[in-house]
Structures are given as structure tokens and as C-alpha cells.
Protein backbone atom coordinates (compact mmCIF):
# COMPACT_ATOMS: atom_id res chain seq x y z
CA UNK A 1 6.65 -34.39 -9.26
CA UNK A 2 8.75 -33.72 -5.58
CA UNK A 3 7.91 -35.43 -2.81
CA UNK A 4 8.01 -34.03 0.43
CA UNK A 5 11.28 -33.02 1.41
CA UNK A 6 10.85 -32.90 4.72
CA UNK A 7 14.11 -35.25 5.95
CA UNK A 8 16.38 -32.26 4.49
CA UNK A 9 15.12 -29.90 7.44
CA UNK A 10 15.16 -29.99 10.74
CA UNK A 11 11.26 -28.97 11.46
CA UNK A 12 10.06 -31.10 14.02
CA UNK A 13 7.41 -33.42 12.97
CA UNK A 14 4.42 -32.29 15.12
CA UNK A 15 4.76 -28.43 13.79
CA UNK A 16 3.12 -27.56 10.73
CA UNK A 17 5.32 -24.21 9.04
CA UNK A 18 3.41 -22.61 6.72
CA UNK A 19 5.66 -19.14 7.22
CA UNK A 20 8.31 -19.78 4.78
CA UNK A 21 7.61 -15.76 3.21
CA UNK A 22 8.74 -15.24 6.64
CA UNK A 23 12.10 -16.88 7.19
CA UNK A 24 12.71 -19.99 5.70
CA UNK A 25 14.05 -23.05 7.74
CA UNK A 26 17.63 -23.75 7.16
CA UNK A 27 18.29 -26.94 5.12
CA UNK A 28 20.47 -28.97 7.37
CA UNK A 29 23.59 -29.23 5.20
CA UNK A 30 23.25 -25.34 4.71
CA UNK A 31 23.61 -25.35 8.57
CA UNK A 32 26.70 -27.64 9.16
CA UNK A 33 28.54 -25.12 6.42
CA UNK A 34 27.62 -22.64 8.33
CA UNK A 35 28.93 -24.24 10.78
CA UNK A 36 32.05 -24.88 9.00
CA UNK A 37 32.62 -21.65 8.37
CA UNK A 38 32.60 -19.98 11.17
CA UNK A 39 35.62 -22.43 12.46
CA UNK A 40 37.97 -21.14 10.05
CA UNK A 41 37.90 -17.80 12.00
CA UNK A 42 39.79 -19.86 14.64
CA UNK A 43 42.69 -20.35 11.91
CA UNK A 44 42.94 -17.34 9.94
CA UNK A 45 46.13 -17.84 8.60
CA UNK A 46 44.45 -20.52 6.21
CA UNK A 47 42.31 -18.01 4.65
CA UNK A 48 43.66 -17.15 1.27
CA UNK A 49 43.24 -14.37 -0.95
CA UNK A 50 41.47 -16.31 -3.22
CA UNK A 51 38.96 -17.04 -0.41
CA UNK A 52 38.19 -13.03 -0.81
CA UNK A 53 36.92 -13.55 -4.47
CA UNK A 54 36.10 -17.57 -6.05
CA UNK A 55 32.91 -17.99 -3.70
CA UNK A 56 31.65 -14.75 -4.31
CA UNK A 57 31.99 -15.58 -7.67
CA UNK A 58 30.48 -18.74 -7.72
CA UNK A 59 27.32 -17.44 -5.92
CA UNK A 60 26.54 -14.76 -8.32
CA UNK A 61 26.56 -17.64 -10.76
CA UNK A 62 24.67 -19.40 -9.20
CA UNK A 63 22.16 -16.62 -9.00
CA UNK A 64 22.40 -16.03 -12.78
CA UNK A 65 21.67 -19.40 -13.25
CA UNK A 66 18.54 -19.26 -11.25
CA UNK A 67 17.21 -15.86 -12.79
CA UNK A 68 18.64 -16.81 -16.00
CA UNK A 69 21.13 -14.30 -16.79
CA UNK A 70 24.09 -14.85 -19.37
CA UNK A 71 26.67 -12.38 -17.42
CA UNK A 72 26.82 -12.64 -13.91
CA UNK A 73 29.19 -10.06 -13.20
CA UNK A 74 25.55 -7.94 -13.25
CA UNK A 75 24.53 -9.65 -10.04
CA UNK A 76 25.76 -8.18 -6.69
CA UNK A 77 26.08 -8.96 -3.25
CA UNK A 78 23.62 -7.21 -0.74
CA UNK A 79 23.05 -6.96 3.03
CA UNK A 80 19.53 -6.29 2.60
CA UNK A 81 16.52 -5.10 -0.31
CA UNK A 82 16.56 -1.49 1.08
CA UNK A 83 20.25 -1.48 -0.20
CA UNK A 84 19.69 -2.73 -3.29
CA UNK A 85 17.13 -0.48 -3.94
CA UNK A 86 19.06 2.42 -2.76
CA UNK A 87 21.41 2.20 -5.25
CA UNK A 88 19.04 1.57 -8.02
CA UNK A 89 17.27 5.20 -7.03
CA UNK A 90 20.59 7.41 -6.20
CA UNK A 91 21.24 6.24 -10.06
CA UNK A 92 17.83 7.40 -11.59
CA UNK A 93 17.48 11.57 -12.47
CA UNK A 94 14.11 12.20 -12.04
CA UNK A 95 12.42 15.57 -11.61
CA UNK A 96 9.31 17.37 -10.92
CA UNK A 97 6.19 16.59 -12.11
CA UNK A 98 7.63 12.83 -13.35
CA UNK A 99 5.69 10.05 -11.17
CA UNK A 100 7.04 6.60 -8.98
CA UNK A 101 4.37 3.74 -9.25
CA UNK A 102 4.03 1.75 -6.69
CA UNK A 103 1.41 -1.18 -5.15
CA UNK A 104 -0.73 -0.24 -2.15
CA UNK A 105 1.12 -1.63 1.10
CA UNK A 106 4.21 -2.64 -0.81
CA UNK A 107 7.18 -3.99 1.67
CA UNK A 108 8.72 -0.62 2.92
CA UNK A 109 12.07 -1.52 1.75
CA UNK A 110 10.52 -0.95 -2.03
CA UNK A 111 9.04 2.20 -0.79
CA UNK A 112 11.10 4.68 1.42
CA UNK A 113 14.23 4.90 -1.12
CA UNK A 114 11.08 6.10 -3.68
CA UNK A 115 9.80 8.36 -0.82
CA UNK A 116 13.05 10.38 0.08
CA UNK A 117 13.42 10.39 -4.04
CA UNK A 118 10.63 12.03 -5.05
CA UNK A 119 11.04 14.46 -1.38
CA UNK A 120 14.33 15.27 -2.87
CA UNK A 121 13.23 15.89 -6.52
CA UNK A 122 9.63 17.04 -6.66
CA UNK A 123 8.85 13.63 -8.17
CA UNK A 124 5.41 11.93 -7.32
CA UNK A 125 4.52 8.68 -5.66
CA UNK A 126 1.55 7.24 -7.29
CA UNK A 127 0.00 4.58 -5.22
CA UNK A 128 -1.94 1.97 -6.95
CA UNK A 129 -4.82 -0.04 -5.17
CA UNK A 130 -6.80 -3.15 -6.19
CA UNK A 131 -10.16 -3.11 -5.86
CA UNK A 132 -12.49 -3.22 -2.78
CA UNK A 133 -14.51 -5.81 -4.05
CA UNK A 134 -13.97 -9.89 -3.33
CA UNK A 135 -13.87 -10.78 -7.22
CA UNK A 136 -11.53 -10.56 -9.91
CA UNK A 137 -9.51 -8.34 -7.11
CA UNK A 138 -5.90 -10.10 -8.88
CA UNK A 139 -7.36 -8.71 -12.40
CA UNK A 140 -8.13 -5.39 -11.01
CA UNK A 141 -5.34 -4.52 -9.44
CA UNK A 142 -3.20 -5.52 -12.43
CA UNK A 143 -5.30 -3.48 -14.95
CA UNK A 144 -4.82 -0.50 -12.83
CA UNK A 145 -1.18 -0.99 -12.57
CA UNK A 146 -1.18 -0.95 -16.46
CA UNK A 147 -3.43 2.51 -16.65
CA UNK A 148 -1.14 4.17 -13.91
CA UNK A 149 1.95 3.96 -16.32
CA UNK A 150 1.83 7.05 -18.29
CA UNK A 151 4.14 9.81 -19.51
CA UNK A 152 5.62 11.10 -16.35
CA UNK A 153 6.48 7.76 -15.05
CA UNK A 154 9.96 7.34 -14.68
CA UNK A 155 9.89 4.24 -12.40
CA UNK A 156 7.13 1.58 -11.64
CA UNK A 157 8.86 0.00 -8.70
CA UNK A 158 7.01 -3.63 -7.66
CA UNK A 159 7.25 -7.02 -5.96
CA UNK A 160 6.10 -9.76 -8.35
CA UNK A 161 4.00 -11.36 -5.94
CA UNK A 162 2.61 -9.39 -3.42
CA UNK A 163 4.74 -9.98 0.26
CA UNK A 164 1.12 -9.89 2.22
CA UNK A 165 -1.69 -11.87 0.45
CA UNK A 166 0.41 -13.03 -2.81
CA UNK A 167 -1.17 -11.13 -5.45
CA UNK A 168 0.76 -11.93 -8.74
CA UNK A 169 1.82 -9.39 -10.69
CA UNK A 170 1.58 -9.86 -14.61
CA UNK A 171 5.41 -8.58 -15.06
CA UNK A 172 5.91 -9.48 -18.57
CA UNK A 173 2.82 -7.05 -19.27
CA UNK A 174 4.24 -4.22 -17.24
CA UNK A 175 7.39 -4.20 -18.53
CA UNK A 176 5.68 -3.84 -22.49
CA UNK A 177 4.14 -0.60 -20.46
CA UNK A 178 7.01 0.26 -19.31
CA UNK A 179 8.67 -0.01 -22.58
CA UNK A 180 5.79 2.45 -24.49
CA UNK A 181 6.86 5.40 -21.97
CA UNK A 182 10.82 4.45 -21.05
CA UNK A 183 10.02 3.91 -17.69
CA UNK A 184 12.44 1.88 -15.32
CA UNK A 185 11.09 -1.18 -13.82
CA UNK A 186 11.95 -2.01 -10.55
CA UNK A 187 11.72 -5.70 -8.91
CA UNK A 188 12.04 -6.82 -4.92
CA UNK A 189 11.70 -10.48 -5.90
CA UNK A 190 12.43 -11.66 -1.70
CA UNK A 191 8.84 -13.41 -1.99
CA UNK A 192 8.72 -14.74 -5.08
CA UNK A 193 12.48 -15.66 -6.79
CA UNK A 194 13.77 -19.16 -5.42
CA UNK A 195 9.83 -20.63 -5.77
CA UNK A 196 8.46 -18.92 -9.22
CA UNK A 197 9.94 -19.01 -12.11
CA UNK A 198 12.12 -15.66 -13.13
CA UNK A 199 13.81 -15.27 -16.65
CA UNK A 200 15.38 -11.95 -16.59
CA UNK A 201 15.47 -12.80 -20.51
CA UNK A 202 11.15 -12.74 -20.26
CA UNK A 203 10.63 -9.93 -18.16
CA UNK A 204 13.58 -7.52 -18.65
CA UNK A 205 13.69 -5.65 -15.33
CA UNK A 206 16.37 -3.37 -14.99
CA UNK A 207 17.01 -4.28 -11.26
CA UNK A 208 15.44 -7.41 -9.57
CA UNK A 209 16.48 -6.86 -5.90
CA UNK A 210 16.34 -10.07 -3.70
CA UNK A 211 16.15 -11.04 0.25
CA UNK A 212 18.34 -14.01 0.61
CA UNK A 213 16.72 -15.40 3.75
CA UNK A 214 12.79 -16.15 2.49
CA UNK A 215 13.14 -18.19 -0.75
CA UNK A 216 16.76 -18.25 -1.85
CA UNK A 217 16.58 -20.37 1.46
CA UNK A 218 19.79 -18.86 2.61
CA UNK A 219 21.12 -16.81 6.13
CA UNK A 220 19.86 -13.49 7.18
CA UNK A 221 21.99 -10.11 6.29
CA UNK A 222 23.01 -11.33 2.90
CA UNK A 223 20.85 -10.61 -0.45
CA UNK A 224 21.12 -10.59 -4.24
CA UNK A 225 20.84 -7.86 -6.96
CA UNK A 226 20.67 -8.03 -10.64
CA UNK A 227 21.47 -4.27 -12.56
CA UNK A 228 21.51 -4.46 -16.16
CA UNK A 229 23.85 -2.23 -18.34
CA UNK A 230 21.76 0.77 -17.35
CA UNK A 231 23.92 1.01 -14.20
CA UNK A 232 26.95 0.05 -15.52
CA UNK A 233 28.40 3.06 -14.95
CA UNK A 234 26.30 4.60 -12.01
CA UNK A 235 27.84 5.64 -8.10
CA UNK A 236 27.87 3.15 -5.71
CA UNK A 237 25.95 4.29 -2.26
CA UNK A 238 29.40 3.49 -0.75
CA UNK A 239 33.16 3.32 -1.66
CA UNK A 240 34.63 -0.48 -1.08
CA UNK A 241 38.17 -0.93 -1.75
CA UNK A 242 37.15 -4.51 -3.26
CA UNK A 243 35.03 -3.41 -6.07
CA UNK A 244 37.53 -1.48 -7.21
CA UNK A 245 40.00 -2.72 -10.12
CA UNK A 246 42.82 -4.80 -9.06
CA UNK A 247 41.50 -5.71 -5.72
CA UNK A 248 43.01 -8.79 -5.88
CA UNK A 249 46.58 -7.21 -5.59
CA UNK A 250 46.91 -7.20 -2.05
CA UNK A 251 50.28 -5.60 -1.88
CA UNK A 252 49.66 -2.67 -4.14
CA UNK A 253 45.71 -1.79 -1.98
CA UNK A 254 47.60 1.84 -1.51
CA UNK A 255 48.18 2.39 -4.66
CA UNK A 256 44.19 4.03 -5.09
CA UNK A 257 41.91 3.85 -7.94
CA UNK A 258 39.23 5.10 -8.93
CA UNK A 259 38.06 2.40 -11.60
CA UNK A 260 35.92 -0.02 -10.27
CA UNK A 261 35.06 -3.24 -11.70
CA UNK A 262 33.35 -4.04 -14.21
CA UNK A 263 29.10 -4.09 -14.14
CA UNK A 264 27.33 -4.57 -10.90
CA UNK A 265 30.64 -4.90 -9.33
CA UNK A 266 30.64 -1.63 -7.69
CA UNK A 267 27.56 -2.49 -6.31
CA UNK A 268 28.81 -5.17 -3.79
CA UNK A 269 28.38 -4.51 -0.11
CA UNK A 270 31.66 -3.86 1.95
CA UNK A 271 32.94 -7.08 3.59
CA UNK A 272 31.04 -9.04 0.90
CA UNK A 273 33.48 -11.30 1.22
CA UNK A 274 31.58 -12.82 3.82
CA UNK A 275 33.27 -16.28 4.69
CA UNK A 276 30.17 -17.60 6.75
CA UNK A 277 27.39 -16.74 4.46
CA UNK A 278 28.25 -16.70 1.20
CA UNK A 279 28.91 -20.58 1.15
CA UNK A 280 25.52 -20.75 2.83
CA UNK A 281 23.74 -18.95 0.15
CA UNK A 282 25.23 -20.42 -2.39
CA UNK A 283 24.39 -24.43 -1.01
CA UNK A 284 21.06 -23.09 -0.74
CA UNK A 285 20.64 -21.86 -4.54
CA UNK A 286 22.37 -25.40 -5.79
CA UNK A 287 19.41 -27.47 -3.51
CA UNK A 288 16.79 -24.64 -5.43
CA UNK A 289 18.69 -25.12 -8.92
CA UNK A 290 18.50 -28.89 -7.87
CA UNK A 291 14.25 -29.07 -6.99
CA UNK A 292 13.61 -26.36 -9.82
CA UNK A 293 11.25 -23.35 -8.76
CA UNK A 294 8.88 -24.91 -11.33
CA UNK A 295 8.80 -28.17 -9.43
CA UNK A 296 8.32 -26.50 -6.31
CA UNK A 297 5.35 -24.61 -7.61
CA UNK A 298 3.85 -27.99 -8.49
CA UNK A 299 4.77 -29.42 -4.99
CA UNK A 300 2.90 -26.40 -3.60
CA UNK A 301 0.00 -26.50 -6.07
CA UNK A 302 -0.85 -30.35 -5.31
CA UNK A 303 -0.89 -30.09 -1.56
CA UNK A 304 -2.68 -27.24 -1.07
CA UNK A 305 -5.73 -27.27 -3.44
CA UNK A 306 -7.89 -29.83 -1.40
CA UNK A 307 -7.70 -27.14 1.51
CA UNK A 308 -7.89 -23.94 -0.74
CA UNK A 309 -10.95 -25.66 -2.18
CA UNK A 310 -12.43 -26.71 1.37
CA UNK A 311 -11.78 -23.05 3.09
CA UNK A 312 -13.49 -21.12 -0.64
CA UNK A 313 -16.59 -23.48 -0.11
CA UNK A 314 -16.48 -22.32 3.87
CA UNK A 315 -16.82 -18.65 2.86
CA UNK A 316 -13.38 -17.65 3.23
CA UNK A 317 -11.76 -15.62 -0.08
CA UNK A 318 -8.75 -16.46 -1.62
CA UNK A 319 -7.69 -15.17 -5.02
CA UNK A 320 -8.51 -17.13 -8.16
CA UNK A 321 -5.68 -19.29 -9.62
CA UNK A 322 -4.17 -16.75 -12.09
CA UNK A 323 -3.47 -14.24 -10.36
CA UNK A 324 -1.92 -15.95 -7.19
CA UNK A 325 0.95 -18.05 -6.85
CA UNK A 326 0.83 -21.02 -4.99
CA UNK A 327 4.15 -21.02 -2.44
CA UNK A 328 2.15 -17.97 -0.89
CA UNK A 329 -1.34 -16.78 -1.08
CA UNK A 330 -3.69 -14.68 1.33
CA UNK A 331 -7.01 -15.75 3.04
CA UNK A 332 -9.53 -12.79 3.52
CA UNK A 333 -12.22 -13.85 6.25
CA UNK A 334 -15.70 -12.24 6.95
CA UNK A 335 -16.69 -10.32 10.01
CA UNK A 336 -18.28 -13.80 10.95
CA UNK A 337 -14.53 -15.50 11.39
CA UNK A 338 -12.93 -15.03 14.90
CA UNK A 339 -9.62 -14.18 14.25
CA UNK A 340 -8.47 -14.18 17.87
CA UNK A 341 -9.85 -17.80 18.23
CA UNK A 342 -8.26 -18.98 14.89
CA UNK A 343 -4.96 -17.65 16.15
CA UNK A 344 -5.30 -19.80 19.61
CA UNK A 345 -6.23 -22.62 17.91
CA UNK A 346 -3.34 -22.43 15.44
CA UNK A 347 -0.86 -21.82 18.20
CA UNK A 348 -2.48 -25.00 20.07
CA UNK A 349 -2.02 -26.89 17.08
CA UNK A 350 1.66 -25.94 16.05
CA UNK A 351 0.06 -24.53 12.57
CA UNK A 352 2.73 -21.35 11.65
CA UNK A 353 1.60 -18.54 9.36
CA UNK A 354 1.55 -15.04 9.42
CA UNK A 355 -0.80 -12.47 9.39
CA UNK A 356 -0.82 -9.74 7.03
CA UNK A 357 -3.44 -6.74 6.84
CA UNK A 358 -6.56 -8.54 7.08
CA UNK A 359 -5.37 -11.74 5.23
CA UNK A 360 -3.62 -14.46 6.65
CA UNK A 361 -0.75 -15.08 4.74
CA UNK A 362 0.51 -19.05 3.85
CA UNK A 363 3.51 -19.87 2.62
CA UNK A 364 4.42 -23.87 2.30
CA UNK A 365 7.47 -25.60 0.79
CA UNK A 366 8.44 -28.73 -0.04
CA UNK A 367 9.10 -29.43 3.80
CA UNK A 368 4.97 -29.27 4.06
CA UNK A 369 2.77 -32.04 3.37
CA UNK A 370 -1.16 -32.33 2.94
CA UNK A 371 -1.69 -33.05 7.04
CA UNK A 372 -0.51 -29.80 7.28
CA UNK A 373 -3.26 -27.96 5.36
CA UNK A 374 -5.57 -30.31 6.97
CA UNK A 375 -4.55 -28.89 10.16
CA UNK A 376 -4.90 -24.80 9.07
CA UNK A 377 -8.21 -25.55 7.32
CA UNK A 378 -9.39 -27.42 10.65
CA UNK A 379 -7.89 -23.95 12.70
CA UNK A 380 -9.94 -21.90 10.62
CA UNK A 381 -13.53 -23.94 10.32
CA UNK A 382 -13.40 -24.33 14.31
């Protein structure tokens, strides 16, 4: 089991951060290589050409390593899910009366690439809601995901846990679904891959789109994408003279082609050479590869079920264990909770979260300890 890693961060010790779905601290050797990075700008002659291409390289393995994927030339670089997604659906032919499944109040980066899709094809968005009652809401939801899959669908596009109350999607059932009809399935994993467990070998999604500044633990403006061989040979939503074959030949850049690399290659953001944040990302992923998501989902599990137990037996509602994960889950109050109260108090007390909807939404790490719990469930009962 982890301990509290709380001495890697640089979270002050009187401030409880329960926000990590919301940007995750910086671990403090990811911040010195920042740091280090940005001072080679003051020396560029010592950048090499090799600079352009190893890390990059060595990130997307480390990103196959973590989603467990045997080729990482199908991971790309990203500045952000939106773009991922983007090229995912300029790469799909769909057409009129074929249907886009999505989750009721899905993160809008999952969403508008669908939205101008189906505006510019005829297709239809089918929103899918959970259930308005209190119980077996998880179970619900994920039953009517698996009736909304039919013939027309061409895409179910998903998180695999839910970015505002962290609903857990059953993937692995989805994608046998998906598989009855042919339907692409579509994964922003920002709230869930770094902290739960992800075998692209179990679940088979054809794209698994990730944020790298939530739970990959890394710097803002850079993200991950894996395409399987579905796209191996789709347009790029822009042209970027390094994805291109023979990129590495400086001296012959004029000499244009039109062959791009192999895989997700031609999928990489512009610039994605990115000397500053690339090395960040990629410390970040080794610390995660290091803990384990499966670890951290223990760490989370242990210190949090005194308090989810505590705030259930107060009359708050919080989804049962199997169909939430445990580095981020929702509370649901009654109309006799005052939320304007709860938020002084937590503000007063230096408790961090977010609020969602009408949940609150809590997301610990291993940086978070019991006390800290102790401290929300106190904010809440007062």
C-alpha cells in the first residue's frame, strides 16, 4: 500500500486539495525540469536535432507503457482533448440518419467536434441520461448507454469516468456493443487515465484522447492520443513539416513530401517538439508508472471510505462502490444542505474541491491524507 506522498509536492501543509480533476499540483522535480528547460532557450545553439525527436519519443513510450500499448508510434502529441478529438471525427464518414452517442453533460471538448459533425452530415446526437432517481443511478445510466447503441450508431463517444460526479463507465461492456453494430468508440480519458487502470488491450477503443494536466500530472497545453490502425491512413487537421517522412533531414526540409510518418505520426501537433513540456510530461508518467494507477486507487480507496461512509449516514448521496471510482466521485446534497454555507466554510478551512452541476466533485491523490476528509466531511455536517 502507498503512503502519503505528500513530501513530493509542494502543497502547503494547512490546505487540504481535493481538486486534482481540476489541475493537478506539480510534483516538485517535474517543476525544477521545467525549470531546466526553459534555460536552454538562453543557449540555443546547444539544442540538437536530436532534441527535435528522442524525447518525443520517449514520452509516447512512456504513454504506451501506461495504457498498455505494444506500438507507440500510435500515440500522439496534443495541445488539448478538443484536438484530439477533432481529428478522430474529420476521419469518420458518417451520414444521415446514422446516430453519435454521447453522456448527458459530457466535457464539451467530447461534444462540439460531434456537434459540427452531425450539423455537417445530417448525423444525430443521441444524448444519454442516467436516471432521476438517488439509487442504482451508476447501473442506470450504464444500461441505457448499452440500449442506445443500435444500428445507426456510428460513434459512441465517452469519458470513462464521468469529469463531474465520477460515474464509471463499464467500457469493456460498451465496446462488446460497439463491436455487435461496428460502431467507433471514442475515449477522453483526462479524468480517469494516470489514476485507473487502462489496458487498451481490455477495452479496445479506437481513440483514447487524454488531458495531460489532471492525472498524467503533467503542464498545461500538452496532451496524449492513442489512434489505432483505423487512422493509419486518415488527414491530419493540419499539415506539420515534422510528421512528415524524413523530418529528421534538416538540410533537405525543401525538398516536400507528401508521406507522412508512419501511424499516429501525422497526428502530432505543430511545434510538438516542445523542449519545456515534453520532459515535464514525461517525469510525470515515470513517478505514475513508478506509484502504479492501481496503487493509487488503493491509496484513494483507504483514505476516503471513513468520510464517504460518515457523509452517506448524514444523508448526503454518493454513488455505490461499483460504479464510481475512487480518485473522483460526486456528492449530491438535499434541499436541506446549504451550499453557500458549505462553500464558506470550506474556503475558511483551506478544503479545495470543485463544484459540478449539483454535486460536489472530490478528487484526492496520494498528496491527501485522512485529516483531509476529516476536514470536508466536518465542512459539509456544519
Amino acid at each position: 500500500m502507498l503512503e502519503c506522498q505528500k513530501d513530493k509536492f509542494s502543497l502547503p501543509e494547512n490546505v487540504s486539495y481535493l481538486n486534482c480533476a481540476y489541475f493537478s499540483p506539480l510534483l516538485k522535480q517535474v517543476e525544477k525540469i521545467g525549470y531546466k528547460a526553459i534555460s536552454q532557450k538562453k543557449l540555443p545553439y546547444q539544442i540538437k536535432i536530436d532534441h527535435f525527436f528522442e524525447p518525443v519519443a520517449e514520452l509516447k513510450q512512456l504513454f504506451a507503457r501506461l495504457i498498455d500499448v505494444d506500438n507507440y508510434e500510435q500515440i500522439a502529441l496534443i495541445p488539448g482533448v478538443s484536438y484530439g478529438i477533432s481529428n478522430v471525427a474529420k476521419n469518420i464518414q458518417l451520414s444521415a440518419g446514422e446516430n453519435i452517442v454521447v453522456v448527458e453533460e459530457q466535457f464539451p471538448s467530447n461534444v462540439y467536434p460531434w456537434l459540427k459533425k452531425a450539423h455537417d452530415t445530417g448525423a444525430q446526437i443521441k444524448t444519454i441520461q442516467p436516471t432521476n432517481m438517488p439509487s442504482k443511478r451508476g447501473k442506470t445510466w450504464n444500461d441505457n448507454m448499452l440500449d442506445a447503441i443500435d444500428s445507426k450508431t456510428k460513434v459512441v463517444a465517452l469519458p470513462h469516468v464521468h469529469w463531474a460526479d465520477g460515474t464509471l463507465f463499464d467500457l469493456k461492456a460498451i465496446r462488446n456493443q460497439c463491436d455487435k453494430y461496428g460502431s467507433y468508440l471514442i475515449i477522453d480519458g483526462s479524468q480517469s487515465v494516470g489514476a485507473l487502470p487502462f489496458s487498451v488491450q481490455d477495452i479496445r477503443p479506437d481513440a483514447l484522447i487524454c488531458a495531460g494536466y489532471k492525472w498524467l500530472m503533467g503542464p498545461y497545453s500538452l496532451g496524449l492520443a492513442y489512434y489505432n490502425e483505423k487512422f493509419d491512413h486518415g488527414d491530419p487537421i493540419e499539415e506539420c513539416w515534422i510528421n512528415k517522412l524524413e523530418s529528421e533531414d534538416f538540410q533537405n526540409l525543401a525538398n516536400y513530401q507528401e508521406v507522412y510518418k508512419p501511424h499516429a505520426a501525422r497526428y502530432n501537433v505543430s511545434e510538438s517538439s516542445n523542449f519545456i513540456l515534453v520532459p515535464m510530461l514525461a517525469a510525470a508518467i515515470k513517478q505514475i508508472l513508478a506509484w502504479t494507477p492501481k496503487a493509487i486507487q488503493e491509496y484513494c480507496q483507504m483514505i476516503s471510505s471513513d468520510a464517504i461512509h460518515e457523509l452517506i449516514e448524514h444523508g448526503c448521496q454518493i454513488e455505490e462502490k461499483t460504479y464510481r471510482s475512487n480518485h473522483l466521485f460526486g456528492i449530491r446534497l438535499s434541499t436541506d444542505f446549504d451550499l453557500e454555507s458549505i462553500k464558506k466554510s470550506m474556503a475558511e478551512n483551506n478544503v479545495y474541491v470543485s463544484f459540478r452541476g449539483n454535486a460536489i466533485r472530490v478528487a484526492p491523490h496520494v498528496y491527501n491524507r485522512q485529516i483531509d476528509f476529516a476536514k470536508l466531511v466536518q465542512c459539509i455536517k456544519q
